[in-house]
PDB file of N, CA and C in Angstrom:
ATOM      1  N   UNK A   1    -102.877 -22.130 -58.421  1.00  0.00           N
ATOM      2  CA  UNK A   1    -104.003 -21.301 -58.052  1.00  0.00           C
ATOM      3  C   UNK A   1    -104.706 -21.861 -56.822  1.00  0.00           C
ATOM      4  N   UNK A   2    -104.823 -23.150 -56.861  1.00  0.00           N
ATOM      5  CA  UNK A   2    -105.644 -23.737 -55.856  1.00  0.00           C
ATOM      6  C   UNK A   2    -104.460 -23.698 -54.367  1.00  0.00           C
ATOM      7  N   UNK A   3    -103.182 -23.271 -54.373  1.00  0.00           N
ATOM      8  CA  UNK A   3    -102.504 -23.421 -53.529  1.00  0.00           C
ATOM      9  C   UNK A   3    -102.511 -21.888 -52.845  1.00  0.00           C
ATOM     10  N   UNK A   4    -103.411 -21.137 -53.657  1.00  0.00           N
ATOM     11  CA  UNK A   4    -102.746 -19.463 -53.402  1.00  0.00           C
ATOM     12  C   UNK A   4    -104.564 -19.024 -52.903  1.00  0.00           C
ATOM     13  N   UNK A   5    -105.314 -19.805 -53.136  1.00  0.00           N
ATOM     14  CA  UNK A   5    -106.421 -19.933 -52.734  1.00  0.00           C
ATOM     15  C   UNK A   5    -106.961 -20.750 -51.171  1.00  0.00           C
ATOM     16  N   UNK A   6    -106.382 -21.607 -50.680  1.00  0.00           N
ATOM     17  CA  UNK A   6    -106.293 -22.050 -49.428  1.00  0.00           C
ATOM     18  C   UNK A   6    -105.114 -20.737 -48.894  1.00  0.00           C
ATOM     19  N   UNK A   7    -104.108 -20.634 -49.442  1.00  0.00           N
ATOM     20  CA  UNK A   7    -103.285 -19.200 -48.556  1.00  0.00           C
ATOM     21  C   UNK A   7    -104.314 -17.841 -48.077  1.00  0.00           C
ATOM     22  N   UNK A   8    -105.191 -18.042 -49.349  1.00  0.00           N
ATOM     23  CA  UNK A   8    -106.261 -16.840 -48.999  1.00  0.00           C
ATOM     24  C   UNK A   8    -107.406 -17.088 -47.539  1.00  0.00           C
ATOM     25  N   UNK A   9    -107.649 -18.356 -47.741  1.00  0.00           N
ATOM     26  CA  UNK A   9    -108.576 -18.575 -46.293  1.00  0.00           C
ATOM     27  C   UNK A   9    -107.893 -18.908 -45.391  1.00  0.00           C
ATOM     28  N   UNK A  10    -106.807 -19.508 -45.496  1.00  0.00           N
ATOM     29  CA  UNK A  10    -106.226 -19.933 -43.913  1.00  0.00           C
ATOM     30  C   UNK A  10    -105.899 -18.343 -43.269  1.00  0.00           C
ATOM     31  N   UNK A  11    -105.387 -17.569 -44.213  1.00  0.00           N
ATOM     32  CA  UNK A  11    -105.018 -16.150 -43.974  1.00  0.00           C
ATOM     33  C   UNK A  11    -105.954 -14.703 -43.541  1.00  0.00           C
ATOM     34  N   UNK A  12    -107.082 -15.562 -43.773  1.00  0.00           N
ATOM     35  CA  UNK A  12    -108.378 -14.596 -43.487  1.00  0.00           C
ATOM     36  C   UNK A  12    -107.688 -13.303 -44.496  1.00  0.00           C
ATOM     37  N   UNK A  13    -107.536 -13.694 -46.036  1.00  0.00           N
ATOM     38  CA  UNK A  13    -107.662 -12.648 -46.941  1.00  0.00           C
ATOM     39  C   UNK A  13    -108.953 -12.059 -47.276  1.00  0.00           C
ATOM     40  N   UNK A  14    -108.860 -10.630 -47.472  1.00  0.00           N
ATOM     41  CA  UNK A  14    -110.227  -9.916 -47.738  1.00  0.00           C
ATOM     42  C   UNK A  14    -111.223 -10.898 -48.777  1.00  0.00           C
ATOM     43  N   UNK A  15    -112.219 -10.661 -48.652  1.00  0.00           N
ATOM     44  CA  UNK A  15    -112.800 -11.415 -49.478  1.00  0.00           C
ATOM     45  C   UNK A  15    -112.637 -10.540 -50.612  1.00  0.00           C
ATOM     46  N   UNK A  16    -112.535  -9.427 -50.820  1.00  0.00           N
ATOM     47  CA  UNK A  16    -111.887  -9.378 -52.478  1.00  0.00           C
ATOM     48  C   UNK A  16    -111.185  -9.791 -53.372  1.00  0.00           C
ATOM     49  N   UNK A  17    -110.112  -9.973 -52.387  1.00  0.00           N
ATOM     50  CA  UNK A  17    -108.646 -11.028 -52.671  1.00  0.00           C
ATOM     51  C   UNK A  17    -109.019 -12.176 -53.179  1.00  0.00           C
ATOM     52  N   UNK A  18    -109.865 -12.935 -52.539  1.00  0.00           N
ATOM     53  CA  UNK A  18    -110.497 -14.192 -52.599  1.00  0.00           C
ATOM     54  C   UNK A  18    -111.142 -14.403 -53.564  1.00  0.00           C
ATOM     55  N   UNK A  19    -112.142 -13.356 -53.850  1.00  0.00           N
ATOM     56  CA  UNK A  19    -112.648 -13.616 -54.961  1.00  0.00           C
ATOM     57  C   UNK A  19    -111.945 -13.254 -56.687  1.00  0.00           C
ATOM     58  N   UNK A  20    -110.871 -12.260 -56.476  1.00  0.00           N
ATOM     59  CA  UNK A  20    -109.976 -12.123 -57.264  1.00  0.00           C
ATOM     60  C   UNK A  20    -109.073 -13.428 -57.975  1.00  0.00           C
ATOM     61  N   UNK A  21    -108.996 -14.343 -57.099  1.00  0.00           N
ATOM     62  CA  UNK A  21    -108.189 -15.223 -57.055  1.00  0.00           C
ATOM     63  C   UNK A  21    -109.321 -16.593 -57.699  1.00  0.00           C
ATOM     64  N   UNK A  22    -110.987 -16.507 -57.175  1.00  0.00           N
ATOM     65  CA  UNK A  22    -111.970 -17.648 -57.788  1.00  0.00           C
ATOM     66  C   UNK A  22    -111.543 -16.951 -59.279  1.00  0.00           C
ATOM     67  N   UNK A  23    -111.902 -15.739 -59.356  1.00  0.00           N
ATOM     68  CA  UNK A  23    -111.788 -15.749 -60.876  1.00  0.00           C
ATOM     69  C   UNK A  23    -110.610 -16.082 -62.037  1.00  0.00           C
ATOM     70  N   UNK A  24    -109.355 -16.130 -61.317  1.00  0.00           N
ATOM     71  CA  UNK A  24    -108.445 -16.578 -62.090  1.00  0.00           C
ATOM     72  C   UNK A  24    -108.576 -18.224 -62.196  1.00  0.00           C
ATOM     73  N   UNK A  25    -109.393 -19.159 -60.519  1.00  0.00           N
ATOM     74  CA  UNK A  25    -109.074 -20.350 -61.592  1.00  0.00           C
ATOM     75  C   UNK A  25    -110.476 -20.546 -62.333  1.00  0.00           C
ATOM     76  N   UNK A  26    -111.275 -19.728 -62.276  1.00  0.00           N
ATOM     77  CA  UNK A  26    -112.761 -19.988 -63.316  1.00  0.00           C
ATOM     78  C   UNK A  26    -111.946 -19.898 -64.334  1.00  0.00           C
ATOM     79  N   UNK A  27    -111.376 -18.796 -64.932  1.00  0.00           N
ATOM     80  CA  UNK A  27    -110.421 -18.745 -65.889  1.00  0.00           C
ATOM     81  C   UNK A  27    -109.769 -19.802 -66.611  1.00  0.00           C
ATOM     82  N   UNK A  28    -108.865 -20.264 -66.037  1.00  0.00           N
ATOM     83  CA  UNK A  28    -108.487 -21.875 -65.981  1.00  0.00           C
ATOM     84  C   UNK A  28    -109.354 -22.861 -66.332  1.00  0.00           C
ATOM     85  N   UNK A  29    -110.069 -23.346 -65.663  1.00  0.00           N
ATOM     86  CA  UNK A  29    -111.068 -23.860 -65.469  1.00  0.00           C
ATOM     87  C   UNK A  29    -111.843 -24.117 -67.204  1.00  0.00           C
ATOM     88  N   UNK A  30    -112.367 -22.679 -67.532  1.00  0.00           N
ATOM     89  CA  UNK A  30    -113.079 -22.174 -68.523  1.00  0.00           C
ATOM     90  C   UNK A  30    -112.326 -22.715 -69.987  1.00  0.00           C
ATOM     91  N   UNK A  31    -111.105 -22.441 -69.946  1.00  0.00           N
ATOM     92  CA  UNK A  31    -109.798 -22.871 -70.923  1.00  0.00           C
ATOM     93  C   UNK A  31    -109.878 -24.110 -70.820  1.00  0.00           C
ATOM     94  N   UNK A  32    -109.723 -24.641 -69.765  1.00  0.00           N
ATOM     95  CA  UNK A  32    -109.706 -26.118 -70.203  1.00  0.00           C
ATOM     96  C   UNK A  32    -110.923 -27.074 -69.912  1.00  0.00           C
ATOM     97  N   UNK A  33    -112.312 -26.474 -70.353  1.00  0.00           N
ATOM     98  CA  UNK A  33    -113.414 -26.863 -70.896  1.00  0.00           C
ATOM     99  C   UNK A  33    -114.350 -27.454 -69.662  1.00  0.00           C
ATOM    100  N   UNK A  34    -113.861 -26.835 -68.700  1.00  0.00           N
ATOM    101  CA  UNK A  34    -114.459 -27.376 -67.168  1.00  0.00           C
ATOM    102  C   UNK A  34    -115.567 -26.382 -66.545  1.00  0.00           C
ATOM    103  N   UNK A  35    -116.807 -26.235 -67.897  1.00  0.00           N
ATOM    104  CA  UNK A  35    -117.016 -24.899 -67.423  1.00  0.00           C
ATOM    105  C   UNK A  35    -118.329 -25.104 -66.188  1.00  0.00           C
ATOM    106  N   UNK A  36    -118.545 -26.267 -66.008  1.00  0.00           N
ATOM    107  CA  UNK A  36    -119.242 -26.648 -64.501  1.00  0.00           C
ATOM    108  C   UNK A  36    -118.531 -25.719 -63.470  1.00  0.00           C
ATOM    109  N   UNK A  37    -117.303 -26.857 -63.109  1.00  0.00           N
ATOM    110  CA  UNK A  37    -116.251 -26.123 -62.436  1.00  0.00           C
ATOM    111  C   UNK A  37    -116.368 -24.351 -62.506  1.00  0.00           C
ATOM    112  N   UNK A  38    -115.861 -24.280 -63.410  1.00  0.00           N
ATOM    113  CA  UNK A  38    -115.654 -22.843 -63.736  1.00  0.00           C
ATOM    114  C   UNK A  38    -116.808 -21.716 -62.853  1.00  0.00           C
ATOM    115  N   UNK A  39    -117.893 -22.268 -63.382  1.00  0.00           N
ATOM    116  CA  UNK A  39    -119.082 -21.521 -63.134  1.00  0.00           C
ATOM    117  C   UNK A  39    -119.436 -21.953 -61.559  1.00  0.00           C
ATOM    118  N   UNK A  40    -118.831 -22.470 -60.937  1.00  0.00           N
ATOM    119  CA  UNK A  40    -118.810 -22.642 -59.521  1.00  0.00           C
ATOM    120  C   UNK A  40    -118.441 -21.270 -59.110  1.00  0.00           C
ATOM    121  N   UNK A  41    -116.912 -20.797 -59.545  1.00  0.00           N
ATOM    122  CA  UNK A  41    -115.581 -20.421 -58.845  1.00  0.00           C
ATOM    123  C   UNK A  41    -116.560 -18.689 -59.296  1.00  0.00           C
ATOM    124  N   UNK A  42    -116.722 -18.935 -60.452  1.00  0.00           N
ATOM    125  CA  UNK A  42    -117.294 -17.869 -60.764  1.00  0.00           C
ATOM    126  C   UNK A  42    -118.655 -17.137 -59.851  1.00  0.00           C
ATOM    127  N   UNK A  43    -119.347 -17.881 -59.663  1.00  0.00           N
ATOM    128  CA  UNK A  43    -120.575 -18.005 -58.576  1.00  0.00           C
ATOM    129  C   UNK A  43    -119.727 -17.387 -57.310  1.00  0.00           C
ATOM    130  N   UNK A  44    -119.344 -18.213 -56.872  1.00  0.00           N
ATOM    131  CA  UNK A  44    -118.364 -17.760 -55.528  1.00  0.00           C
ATOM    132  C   UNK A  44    -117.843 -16.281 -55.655  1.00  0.00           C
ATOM    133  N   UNK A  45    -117.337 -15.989 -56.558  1.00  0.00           N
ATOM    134  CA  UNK A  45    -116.544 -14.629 -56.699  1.00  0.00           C
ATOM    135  C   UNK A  45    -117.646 -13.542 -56.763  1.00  0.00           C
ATOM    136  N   UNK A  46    -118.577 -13.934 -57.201  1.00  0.00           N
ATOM    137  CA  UNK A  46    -119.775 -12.891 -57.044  1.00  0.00           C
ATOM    138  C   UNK A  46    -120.129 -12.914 -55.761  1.00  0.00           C
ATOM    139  N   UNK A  47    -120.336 -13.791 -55.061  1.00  0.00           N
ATOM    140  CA  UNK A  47    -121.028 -13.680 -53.878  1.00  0.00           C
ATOM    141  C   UNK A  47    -120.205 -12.794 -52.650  1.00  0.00           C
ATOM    142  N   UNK A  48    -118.995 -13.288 -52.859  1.00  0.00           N
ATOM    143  CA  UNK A  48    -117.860 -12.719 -52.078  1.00  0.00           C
ATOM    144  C   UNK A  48    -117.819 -11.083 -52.324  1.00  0.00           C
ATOM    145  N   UNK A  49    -118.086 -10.711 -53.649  1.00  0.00           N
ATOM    146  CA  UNK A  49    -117.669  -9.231 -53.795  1.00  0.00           C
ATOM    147  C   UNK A  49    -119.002  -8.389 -53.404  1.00  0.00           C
ATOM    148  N   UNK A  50    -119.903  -9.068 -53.513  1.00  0.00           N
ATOM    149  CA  UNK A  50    -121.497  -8.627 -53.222  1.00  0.00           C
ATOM    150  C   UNK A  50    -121.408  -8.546 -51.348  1.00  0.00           C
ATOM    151  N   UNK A  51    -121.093  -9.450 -51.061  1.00  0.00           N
ATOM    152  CA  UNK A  51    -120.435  -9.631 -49.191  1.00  0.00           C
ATOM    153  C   UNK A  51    -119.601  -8.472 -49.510  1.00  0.00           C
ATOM    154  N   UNK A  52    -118.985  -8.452 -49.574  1.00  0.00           N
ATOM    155  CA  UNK A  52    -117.678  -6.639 -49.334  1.00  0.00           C
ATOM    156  C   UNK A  52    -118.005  -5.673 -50.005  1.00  0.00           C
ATOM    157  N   UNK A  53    -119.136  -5.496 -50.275  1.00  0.00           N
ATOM    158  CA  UNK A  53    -119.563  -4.468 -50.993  1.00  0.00           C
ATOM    159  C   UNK A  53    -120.820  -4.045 -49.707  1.00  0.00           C
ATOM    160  N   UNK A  54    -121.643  -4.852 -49.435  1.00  0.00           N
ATOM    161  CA  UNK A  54    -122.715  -4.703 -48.192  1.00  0.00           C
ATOM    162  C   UNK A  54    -121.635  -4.388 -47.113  1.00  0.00           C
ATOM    163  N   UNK A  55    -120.942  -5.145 -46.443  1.00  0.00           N
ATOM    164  CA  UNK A  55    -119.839  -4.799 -45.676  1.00  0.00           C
ATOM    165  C   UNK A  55    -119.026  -3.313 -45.954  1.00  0.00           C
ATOM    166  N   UNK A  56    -119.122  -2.548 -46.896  1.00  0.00           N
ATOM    167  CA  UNK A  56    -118.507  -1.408 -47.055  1.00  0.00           C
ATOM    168  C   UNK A  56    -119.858  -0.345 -46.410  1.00  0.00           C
ATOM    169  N   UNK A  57    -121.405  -1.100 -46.909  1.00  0.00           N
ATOM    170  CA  UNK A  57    -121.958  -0.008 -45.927  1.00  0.00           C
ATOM    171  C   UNK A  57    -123.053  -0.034 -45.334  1.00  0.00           C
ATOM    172  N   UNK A  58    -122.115  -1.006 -44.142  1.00  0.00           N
ATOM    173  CA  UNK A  58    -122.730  -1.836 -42.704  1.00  0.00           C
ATOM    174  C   UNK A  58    -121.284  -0.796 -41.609  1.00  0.00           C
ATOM    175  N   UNK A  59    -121.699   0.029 -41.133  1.00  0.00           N
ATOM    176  CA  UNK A  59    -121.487   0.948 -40.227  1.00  0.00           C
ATOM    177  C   UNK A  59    -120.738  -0.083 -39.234  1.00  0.00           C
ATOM    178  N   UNK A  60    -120.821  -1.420 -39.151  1.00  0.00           N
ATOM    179  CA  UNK A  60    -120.758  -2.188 -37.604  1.00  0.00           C
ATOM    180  C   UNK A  60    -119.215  -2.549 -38.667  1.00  0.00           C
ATOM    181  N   UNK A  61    -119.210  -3.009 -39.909  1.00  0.00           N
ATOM    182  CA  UNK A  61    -118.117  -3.803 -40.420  1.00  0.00           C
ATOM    183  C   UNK A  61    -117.146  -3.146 -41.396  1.00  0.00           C
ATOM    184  N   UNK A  62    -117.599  -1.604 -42.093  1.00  0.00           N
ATOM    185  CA  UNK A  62    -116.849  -1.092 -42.918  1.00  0.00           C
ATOM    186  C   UNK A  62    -115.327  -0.390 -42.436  1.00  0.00           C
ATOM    187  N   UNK A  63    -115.293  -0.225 -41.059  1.00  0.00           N
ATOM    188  CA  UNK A  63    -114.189   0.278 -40.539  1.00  0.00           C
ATOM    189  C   UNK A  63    -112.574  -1.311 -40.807  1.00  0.00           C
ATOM    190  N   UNK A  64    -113.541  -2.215 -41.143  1.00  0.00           N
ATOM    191  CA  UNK A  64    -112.127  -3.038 -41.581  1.00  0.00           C
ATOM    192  C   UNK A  64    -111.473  -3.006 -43.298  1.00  0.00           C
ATOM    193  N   UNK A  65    -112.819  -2.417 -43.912  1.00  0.00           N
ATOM    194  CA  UNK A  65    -112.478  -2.128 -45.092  1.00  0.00           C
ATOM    195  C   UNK A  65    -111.894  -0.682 -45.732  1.00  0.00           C
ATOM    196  N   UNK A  66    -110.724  -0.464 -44.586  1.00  0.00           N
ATOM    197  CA  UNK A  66    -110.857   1.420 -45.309  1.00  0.00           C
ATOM    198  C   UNK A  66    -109.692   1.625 -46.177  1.00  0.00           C
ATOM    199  N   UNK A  67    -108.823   0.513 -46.643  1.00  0.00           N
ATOM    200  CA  UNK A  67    -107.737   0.785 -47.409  1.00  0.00           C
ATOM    201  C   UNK A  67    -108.677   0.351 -48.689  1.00  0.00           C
ATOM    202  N   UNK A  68    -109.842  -0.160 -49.102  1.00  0.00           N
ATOM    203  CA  UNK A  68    -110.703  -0.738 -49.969  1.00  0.00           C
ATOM    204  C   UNK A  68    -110.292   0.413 -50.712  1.00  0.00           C
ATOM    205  N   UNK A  69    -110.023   0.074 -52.213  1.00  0.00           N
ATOM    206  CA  UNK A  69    -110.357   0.935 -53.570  1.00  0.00           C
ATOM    207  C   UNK A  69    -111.617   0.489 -54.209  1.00  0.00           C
ATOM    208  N   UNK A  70    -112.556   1.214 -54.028  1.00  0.00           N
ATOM    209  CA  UNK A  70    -113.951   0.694 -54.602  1.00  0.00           C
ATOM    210  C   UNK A  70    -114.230   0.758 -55.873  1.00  0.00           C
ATOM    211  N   UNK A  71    -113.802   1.606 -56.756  1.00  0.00           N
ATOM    212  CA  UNK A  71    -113.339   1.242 -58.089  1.00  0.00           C
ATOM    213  C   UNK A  71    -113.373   0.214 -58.542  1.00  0.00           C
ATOM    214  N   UNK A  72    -111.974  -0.302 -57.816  1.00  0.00           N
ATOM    215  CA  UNK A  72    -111.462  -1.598 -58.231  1.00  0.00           C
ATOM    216  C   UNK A  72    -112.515  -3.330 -57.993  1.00  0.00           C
ATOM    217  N   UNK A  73    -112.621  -3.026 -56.728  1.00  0.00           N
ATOM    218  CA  UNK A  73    -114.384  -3.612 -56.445  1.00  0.00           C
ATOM    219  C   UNK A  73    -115.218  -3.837 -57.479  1.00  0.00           C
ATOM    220  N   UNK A  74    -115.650  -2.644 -57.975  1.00  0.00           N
ATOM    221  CA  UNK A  74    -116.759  -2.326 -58.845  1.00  0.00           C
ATOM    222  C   UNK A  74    -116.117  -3.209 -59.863  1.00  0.00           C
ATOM    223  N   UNK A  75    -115.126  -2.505 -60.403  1.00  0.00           N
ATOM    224  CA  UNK A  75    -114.722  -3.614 -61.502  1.00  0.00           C
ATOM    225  C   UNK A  75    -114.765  -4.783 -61.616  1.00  0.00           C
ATOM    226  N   UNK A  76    -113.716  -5.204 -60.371  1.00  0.00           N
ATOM    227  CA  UNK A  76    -113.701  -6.622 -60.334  1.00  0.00           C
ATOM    228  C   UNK A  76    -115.148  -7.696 -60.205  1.00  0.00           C
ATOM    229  N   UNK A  77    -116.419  -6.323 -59.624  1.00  0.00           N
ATOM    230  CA  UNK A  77    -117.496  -6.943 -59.683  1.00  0.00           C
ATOM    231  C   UNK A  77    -118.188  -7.565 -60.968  1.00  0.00           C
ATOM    232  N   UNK A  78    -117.776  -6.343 -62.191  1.00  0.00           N
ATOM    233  CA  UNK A  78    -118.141  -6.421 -63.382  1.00  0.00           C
ATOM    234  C   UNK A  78    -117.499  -7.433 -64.346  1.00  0.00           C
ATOM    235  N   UNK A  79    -116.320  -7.646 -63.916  1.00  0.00           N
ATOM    236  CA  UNK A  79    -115.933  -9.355 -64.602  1.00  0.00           C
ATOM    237  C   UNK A  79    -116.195 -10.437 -64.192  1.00  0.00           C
ATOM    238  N   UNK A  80    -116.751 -10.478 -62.458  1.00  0.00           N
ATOM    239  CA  UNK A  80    -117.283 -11.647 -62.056  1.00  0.00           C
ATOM    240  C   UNK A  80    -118.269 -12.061 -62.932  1.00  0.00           C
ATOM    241  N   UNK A  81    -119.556 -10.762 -62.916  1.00  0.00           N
ATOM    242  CA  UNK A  81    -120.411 -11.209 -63.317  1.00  0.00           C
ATOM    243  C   UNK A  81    -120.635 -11.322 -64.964  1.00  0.00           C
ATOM    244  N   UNK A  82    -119.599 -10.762 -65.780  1.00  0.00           N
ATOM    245  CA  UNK A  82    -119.317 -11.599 -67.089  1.00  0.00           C
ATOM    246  C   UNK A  82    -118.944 -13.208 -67.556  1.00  0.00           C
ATOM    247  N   UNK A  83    -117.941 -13.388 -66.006  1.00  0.00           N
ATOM    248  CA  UNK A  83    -117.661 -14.695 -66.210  1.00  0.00           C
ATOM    249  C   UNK A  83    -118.629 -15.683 -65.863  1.00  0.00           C
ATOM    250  N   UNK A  84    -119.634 -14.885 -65.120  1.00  0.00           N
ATOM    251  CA  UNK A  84    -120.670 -15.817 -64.385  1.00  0.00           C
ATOM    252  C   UNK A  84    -121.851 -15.942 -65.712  1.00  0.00           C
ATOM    253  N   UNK A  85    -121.979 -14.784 -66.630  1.00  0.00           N
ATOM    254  CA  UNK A  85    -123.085 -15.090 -67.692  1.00  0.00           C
ATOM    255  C   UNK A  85    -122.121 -15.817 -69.030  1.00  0.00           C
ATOM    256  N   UNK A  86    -120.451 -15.772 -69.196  1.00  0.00           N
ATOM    257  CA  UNK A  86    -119.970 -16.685 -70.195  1.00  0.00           C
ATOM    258  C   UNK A  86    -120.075 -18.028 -69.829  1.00  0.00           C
ATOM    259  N   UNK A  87    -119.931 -18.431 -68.668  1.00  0.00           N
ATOM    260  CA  UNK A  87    -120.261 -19.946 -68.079  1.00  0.00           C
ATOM    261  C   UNK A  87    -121.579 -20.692 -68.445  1.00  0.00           C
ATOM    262  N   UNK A  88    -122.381 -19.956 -68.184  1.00  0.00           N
ATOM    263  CA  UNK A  88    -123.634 -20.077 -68.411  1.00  0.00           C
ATOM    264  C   UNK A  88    -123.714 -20.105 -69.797  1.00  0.00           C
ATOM    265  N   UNK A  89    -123.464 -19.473 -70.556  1.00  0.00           N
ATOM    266  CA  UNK A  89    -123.852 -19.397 -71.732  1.00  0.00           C
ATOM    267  C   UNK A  89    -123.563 -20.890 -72.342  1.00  0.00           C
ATOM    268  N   UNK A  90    -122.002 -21.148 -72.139  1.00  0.00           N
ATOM    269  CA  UNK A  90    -121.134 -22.448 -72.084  1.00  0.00           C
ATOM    270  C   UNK A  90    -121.910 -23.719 -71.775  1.00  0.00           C
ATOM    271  N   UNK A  91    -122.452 -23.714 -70.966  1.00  0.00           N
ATOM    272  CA  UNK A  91    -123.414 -24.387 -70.712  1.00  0.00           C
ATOM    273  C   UNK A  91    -125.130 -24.396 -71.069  1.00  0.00           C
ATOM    274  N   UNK A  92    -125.099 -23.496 -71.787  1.00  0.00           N
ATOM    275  CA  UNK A  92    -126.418 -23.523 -72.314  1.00  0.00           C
ATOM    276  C   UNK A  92    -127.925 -23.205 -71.481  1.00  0.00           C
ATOM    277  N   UNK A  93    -127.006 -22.529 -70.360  1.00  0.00           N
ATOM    278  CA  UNK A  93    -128.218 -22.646 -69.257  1.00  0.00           C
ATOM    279  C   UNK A  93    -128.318 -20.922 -69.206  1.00  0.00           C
ATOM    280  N   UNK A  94    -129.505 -20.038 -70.021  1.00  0.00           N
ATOM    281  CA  UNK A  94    -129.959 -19.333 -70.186  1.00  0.00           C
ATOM    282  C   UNK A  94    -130.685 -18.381 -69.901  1.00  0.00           C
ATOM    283  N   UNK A  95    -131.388 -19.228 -68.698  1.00  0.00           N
ATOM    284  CA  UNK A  95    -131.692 -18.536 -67.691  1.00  0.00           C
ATOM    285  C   UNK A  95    -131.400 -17.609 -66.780  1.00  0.00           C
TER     286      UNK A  95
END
């Protein structure tokens, strides 16, 4: 994961991609009880999809996003931010 994740930035992958990819190793991460870690990757993946989501409607930057399925976005937004409140929880930080 961490090898397919540097492929994503050296590659200037969409940041959807990118954040698609934090959430699989939060995933990881989460499984094997690293949920600091975890809740990093998770953090990140929100921020990234929240960035391409403003970027879809910023007139100056959405013309690079037009093969975007926003659906899928949306979704993928909605498990970030599950994984971002199971981390938390994991950690006891409630807030």
């Amino acid at each position: 994961m961490e090898l397919s994740l540097k492929s994503d930035l050296e590659n200037n992958a969409p940041l959807s991609h990118t954040a698609s990819t934090k959430l699989n190793i939060c995933a990881i991460l989460s499984t094997l009880k690293r949920h600091q870690e975890a809740l990093g990757f998770a953090s990140e993946a929100v921020k990234h999809l929240f960035d391409t989501i403003a970027d879809l409607h910023d007139p100056l930057k959405s013309s690079q996003y037009v093969n975007v399925d926003q659906s899928i976005l949306y979704n993928t937004l909605t498990v970030a931010l599950f994984n971002l409140g199971v981390e938390n929880e994991h950690l006891k930080d409630f807030d």
